[in-house]
N, C-alpha and C. Protein backbone atom coordinates (compact mmCIF):
# COMPACT_ATOMS: atom_id res chain seq x y z
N UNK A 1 -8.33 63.46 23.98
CA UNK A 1 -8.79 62.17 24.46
C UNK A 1 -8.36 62.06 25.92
N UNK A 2 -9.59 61.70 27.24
CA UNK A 2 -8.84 61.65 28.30
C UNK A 2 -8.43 60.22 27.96
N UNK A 3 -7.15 59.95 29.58
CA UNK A 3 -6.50 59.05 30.14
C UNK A 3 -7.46 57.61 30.20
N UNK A 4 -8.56 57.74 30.92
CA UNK A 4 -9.78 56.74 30.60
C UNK A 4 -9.82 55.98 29.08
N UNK A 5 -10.23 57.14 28.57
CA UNK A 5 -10.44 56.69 27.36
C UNK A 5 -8.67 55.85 26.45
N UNK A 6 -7.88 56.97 26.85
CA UNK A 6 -6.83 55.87 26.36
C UNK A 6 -6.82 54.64 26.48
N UNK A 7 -7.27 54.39 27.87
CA UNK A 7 -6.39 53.25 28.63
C UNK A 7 -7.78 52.58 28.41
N UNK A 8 -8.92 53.09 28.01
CA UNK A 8 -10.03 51.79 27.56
C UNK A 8 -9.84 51.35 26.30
N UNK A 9 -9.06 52.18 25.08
CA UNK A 9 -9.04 51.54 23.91
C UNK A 9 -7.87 51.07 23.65
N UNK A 10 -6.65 51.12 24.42
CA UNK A 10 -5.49 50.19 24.44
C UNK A 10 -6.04 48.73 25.29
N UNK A 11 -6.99 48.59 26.35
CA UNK A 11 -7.24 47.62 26.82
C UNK A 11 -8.22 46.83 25.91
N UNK A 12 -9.32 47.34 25.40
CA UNK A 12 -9.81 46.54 24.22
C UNK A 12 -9.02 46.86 22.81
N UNK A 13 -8.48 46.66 22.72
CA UNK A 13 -7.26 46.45 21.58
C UNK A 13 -6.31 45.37 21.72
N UNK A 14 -6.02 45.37 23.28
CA UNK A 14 -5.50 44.09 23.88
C UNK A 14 -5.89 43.55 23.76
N UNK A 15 -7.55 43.62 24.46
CA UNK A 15 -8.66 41.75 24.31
C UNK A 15 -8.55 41.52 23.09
N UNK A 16 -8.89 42.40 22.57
CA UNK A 16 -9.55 42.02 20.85
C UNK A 16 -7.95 41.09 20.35
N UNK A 17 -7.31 41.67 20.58
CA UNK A 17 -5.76 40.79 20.11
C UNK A 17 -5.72 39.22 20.42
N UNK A 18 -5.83 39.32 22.11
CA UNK A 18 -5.84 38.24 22.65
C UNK A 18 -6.53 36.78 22.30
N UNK A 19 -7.83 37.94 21.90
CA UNK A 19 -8.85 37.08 21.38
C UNK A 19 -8.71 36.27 20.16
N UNK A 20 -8.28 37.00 19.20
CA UNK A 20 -8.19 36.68 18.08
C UNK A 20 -6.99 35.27 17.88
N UNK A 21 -6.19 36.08 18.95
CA UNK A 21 -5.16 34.60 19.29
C UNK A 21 -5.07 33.77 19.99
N UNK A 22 -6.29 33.91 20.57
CA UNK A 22 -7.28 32.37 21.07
C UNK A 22 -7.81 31.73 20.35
N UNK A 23 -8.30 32.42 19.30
CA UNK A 23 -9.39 31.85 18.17
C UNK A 23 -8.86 31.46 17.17
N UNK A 24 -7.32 31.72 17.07
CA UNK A 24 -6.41 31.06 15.98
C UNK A 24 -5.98 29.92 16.76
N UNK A 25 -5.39 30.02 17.82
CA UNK A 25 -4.91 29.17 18.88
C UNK A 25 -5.94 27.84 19.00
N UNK A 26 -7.53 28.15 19.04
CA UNK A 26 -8.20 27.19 19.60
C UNK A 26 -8.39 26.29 18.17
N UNK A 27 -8.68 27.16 16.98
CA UNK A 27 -8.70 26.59 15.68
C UNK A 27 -7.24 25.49 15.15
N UNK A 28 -6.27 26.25 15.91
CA UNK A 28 -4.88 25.49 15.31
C UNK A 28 -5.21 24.18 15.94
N UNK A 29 -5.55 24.01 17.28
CA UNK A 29 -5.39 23.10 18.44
C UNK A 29 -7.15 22.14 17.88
N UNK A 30 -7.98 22.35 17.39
CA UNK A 30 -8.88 22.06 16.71
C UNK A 30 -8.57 21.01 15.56
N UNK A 31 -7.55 21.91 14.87
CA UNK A 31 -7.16 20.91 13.57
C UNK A 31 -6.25 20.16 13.58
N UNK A 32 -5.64 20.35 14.84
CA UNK A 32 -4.63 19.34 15.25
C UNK A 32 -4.96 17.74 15.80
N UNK A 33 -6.15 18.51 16.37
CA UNK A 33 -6.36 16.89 17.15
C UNK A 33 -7.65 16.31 15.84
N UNK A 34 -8.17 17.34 14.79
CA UNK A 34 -8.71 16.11 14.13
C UNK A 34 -7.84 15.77 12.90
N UNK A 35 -6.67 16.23 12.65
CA UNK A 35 -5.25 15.45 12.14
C UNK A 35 -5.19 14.07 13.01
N UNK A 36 -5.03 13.90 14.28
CA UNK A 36 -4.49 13.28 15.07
C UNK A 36 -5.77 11.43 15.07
N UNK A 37 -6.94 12.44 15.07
CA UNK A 37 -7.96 11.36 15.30
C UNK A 37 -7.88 10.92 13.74
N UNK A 38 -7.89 11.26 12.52
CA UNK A 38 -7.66 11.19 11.06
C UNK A 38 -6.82 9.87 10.91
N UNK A 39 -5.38 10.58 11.36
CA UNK A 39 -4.05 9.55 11.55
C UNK A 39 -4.33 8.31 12.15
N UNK A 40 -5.13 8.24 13.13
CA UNK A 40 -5.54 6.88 14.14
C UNK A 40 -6.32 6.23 13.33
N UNK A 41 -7.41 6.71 12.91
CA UNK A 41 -8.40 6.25 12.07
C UNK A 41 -7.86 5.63 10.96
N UNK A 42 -6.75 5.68 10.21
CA UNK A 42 -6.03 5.76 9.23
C UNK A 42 -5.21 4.37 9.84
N UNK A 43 -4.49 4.57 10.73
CA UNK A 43 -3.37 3.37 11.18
C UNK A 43 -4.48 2.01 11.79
N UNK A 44 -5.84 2.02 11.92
CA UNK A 44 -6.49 0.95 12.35
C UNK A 44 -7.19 0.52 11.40
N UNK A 45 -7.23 1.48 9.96
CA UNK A 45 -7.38 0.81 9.18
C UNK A 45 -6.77 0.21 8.19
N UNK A 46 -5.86 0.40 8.37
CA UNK A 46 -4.17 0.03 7.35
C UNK A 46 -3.85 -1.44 8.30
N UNK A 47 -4.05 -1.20 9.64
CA UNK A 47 -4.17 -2.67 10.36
C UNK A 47 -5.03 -3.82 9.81
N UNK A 48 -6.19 -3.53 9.99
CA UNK A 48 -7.19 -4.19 9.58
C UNK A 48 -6.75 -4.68 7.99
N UNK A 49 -6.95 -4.05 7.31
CA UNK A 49 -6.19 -4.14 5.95
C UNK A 49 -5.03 -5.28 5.31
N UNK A 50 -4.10 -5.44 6.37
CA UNK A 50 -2.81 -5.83 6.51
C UNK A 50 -3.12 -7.27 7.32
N UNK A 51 -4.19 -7.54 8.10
CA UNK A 51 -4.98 -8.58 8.74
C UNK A 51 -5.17 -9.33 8.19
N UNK A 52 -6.41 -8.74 6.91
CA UNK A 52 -6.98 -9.36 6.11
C UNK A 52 -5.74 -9.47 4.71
N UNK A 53 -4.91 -9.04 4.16
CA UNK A 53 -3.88 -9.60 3.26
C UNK A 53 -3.71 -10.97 4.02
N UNK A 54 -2.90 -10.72 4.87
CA UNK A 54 -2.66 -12.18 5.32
C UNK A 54 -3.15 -13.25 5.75
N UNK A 55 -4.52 -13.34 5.73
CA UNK A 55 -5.07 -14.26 5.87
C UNK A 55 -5.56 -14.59 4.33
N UNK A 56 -5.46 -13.37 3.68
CA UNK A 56 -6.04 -14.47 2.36
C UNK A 56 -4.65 -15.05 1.39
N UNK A 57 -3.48 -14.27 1.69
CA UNK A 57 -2.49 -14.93 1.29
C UNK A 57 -2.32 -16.19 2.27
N UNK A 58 -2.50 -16.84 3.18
CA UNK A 58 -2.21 -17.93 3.63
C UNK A 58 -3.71 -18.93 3.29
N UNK A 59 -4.57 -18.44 2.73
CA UNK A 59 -5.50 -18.95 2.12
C UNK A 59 -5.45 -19.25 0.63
N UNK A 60 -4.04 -18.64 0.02
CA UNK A 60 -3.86 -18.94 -1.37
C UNK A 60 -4.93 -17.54 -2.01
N UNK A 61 -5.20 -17.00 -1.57
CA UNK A 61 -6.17 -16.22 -2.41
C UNK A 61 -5.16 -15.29 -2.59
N UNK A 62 -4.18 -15.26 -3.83
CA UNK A 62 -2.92 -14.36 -4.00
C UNK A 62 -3.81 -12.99 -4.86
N UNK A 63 -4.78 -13.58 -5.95
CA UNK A 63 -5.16 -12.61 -6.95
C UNK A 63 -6.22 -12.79 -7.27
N UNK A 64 -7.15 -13.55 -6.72
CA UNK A 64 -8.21 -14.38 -7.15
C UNK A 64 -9.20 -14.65 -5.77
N UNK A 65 -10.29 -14.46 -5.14
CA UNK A 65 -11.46 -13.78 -6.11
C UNK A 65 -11.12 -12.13 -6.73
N UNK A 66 -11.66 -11.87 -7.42
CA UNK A 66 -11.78 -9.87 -7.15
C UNK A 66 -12.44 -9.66 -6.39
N UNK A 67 -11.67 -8.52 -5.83
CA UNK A 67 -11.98 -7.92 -4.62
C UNK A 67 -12.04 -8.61 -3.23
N UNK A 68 -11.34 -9.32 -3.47
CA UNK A 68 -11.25 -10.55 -1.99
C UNK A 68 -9.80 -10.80 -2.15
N UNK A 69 -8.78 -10.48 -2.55
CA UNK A 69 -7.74 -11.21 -2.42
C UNK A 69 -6.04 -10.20 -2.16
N UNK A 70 -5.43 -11.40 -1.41
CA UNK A 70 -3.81 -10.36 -0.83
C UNK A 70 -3.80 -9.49 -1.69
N UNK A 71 -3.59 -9.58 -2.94
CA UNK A 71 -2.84 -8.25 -3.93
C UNK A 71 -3.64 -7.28 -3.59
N UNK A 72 -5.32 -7.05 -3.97
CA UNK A 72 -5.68 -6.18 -3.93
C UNK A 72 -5.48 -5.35 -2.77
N UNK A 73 -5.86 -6.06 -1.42
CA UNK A 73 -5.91 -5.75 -0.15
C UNK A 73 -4.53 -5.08 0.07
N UNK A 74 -3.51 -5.44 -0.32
CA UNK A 74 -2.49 -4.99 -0.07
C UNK A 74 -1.98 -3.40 -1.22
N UNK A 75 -2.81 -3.44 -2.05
CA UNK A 75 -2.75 -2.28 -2.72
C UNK A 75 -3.54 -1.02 -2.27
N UNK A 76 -4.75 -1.54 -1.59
CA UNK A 76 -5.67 -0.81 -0.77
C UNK A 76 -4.41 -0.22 0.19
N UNK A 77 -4.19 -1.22 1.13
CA UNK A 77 -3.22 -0.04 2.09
C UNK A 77 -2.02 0.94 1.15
N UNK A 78 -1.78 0.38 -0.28
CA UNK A 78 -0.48 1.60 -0.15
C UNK A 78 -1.27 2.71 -0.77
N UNK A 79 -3.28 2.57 -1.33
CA UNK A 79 -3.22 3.81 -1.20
C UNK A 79 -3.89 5.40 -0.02
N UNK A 80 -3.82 4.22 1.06
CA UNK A 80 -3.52 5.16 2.11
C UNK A 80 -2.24 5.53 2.64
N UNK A 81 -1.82 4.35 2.54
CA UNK A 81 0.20 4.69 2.98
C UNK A 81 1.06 4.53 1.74
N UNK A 82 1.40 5.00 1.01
CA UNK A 82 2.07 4.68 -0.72
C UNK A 82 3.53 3.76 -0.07
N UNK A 83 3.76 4.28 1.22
CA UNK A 83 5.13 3.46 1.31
C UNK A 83 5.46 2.67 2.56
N UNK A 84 4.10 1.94 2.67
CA UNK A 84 3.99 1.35 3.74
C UNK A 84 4.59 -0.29 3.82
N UNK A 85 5.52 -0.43 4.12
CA UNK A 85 6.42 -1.21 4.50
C UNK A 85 5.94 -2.84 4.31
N UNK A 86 4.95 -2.75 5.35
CA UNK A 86 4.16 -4.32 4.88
C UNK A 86 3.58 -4.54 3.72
N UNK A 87 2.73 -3.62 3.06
CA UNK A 87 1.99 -4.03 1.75
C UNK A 87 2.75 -4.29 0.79
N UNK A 88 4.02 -2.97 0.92
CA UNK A 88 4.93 -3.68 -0.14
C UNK A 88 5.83 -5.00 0.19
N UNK A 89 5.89 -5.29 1.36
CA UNK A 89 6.76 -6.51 1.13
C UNK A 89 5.27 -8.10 0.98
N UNK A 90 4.08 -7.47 1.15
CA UNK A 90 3.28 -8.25 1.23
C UNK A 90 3.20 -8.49 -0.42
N UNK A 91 3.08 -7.67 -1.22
CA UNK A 91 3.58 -7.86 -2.43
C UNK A 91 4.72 -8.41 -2.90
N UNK A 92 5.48 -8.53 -2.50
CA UNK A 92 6.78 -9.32 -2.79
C UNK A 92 6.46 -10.80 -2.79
N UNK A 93 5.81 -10.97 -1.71
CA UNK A 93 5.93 -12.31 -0.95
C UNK A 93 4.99 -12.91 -2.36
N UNK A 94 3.59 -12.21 -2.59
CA UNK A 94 3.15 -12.97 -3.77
C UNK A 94 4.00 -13.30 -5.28
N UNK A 95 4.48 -11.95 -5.60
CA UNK A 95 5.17 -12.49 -6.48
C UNK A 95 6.34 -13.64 -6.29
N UNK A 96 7.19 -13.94 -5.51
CA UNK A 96 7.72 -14.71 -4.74
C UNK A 96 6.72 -16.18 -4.82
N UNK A 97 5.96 -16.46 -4.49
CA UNK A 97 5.62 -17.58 -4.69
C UNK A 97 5.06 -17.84 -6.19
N UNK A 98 4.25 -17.10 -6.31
CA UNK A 98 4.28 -16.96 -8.44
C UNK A 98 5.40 -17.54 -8.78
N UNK A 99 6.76 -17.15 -8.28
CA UNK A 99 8.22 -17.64 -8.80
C UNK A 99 7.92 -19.30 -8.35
N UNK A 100 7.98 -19.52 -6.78
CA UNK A 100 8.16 -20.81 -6.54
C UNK A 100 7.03 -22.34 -7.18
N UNK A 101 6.05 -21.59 -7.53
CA UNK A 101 4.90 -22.43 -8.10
C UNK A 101 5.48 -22.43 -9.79
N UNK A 102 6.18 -21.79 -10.56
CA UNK A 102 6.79 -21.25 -11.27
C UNK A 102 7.48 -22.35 -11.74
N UNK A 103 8.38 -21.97 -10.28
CA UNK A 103 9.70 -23.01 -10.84
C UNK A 103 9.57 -24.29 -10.64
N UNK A 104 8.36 -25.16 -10.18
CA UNK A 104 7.91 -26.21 -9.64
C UNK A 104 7.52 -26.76 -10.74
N UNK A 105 6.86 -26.01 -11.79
CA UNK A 105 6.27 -26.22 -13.02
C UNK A 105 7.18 -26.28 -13.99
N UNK A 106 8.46 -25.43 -14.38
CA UNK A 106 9.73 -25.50 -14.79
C UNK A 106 10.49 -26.81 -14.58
N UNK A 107 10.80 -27.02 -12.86
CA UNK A 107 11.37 -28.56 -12.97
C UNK A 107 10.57 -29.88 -13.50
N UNK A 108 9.40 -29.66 -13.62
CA UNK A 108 8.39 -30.78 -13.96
C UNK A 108 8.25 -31.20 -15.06
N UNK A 109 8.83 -29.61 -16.26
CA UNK A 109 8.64 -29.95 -17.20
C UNK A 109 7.50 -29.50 -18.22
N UNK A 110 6.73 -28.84 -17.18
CA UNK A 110 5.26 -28.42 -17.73
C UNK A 110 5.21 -26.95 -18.42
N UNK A 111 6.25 -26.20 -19.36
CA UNK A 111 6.88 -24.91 -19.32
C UNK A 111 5.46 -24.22 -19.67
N UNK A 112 4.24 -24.76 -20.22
CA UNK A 112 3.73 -23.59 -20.21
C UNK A 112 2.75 -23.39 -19.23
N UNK A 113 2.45 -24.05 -18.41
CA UNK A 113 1.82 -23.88 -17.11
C UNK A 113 2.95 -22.91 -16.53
N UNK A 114 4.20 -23.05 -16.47
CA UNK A 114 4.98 -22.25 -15.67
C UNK A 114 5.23 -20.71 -16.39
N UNK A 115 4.83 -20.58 -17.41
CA UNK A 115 4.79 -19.53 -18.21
C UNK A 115 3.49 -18.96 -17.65
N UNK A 116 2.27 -19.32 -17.78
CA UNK A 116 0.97 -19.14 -17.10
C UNK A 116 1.01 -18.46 -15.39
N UNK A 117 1.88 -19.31 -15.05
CA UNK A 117 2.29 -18.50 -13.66
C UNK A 117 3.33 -17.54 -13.95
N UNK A 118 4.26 -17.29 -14.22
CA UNK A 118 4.95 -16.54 -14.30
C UNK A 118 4.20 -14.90 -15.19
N UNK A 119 3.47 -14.77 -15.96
CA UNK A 119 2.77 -14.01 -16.09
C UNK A 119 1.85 -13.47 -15.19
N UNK A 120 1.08 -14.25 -14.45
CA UNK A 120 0.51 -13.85 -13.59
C UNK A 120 1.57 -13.22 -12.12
N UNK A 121 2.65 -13.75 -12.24
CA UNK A 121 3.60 -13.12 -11.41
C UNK A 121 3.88 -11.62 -11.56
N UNK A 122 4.30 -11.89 -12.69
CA UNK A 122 4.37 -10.26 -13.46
C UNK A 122 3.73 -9.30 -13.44
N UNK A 123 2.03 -9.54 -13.53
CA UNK A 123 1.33 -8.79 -13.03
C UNK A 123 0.88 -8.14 -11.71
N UNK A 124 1.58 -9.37 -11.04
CA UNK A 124 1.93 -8.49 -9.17
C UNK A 124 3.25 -7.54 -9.31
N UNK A 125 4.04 -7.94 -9.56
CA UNK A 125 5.13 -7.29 -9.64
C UNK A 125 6.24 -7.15 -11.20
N UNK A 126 5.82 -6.11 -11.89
CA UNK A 126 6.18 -6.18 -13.57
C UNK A 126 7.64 -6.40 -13.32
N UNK A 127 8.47 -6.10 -12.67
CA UNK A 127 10.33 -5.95 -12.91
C UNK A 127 10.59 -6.67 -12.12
N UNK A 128 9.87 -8.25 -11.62
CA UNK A 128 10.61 -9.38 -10.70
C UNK A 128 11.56 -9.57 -11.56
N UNK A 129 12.90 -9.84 -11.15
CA UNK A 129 13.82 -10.23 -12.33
C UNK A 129 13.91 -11.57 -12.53
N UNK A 130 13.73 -12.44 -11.18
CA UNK A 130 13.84 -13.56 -10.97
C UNK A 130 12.75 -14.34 -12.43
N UNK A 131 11.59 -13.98 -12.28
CA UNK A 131 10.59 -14.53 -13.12
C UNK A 131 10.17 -13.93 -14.65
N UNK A 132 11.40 -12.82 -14.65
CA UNK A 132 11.84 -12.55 -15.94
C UNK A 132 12.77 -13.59 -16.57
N UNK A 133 13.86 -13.42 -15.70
CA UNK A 133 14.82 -14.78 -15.92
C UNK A 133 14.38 -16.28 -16.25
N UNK A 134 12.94 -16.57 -15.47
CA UNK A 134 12.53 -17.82 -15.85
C UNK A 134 11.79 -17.92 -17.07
N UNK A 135 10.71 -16.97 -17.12
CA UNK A 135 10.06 -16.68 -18.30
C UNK A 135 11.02 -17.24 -19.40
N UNK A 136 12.53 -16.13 -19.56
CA UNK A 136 13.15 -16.65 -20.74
C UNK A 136 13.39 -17.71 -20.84
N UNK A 137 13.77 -18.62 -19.47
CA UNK A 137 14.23 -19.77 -19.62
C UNK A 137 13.16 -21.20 -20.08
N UNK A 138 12.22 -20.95 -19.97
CA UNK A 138 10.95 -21.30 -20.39
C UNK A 138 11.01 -21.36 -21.62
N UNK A 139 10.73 -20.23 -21.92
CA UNK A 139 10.27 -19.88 -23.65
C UNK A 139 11.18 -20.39 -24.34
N UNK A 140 13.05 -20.64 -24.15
CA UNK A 140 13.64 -21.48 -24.40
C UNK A 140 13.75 -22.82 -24.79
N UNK A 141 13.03 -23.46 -23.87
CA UNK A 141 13.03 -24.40 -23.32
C UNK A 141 11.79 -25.26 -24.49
N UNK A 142 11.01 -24.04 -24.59
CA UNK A 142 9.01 -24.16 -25.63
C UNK A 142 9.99 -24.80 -26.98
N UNK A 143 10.48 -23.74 -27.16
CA UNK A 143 11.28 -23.11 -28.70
C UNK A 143 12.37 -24.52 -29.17
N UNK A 144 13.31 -24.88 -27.71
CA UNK A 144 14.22 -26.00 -28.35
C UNK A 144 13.07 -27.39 -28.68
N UNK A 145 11.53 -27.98 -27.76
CA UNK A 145 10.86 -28.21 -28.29
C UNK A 145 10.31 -28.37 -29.45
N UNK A 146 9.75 -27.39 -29.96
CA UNK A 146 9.37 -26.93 -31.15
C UNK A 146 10.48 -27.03 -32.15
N UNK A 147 11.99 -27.29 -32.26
CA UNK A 147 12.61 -27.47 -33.13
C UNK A 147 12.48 -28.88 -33.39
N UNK A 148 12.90 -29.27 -32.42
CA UNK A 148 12.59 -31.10 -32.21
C UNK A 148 11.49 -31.83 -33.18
N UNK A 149 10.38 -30.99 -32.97
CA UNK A 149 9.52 -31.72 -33.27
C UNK A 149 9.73 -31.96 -34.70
């Protein structure tokens, strides 16, 4: 083999290398930025999302219409973000007032309206303890009733 010829098939052996690790290079750098545009796309809509929770929780729409209301909306974002910080505390906040409408109905006297809410509490959030605690205190409350009578 002459010298030529060496030094032409070590030099295309080079390109061809080079190449190939351009073409991994341009592909890596490819999937990077549509990761990147993905992620954006993703955080403006977890915004939007998080917009609309709160306006229908300050509209009272805690669970009610379907498909129009905080809980759902706020379940929508965790399943793009499972541990996204606002939805879950945006969930809190409903069950949280479930409690306070709850206990409003509890001091009034009305235990099974407050039982009525408190179930529906539960179903935002099954292990509130708070409206576990009331629940019992409720059903208590039905039961010393019902002896009375």
């Amino acid at each position: 083999m002459s010298c030529s010829k060496i030094i032409d098939f070590h030099y295309n052996a080079s390109f061809d290398a080079q190449q190939a690790a351009g073409n991994r290079t341009h592909s890596d750098l490819k999937k990077t930025i549509e990761q990147r545009i993905d992620a954006q796309r993703r955080r403006g809509e977890i915004t939007e999302l998080l917009h609309k929770a709160e306006s229908q929780f300050e509209a009272a729409q805690l669970i009610e219409p379907a498909n129009d209301n905080a809980f759902e909306t706020y379940n929508r974002v965790l399943t793009i973000d499972n541990n996204n910080t606002q939805a879950l505390q945006g969930i809190q906040r409903i069950a949280q007032r479930f409690e306070q409408d709850a206990q409003a109905k509890f001091d009034a006297g009305d235990f099974h309206a407050c039982l009525s809410l408190i179930e529906l509490g539960l179903k935002v959030d099954p292990n509130h303890k708070e409206l576990s605690a009331l629940r019992d205190q409720a059903l208590h409350h039905i039961e010393a009733k019902k002896r009375q009578a």
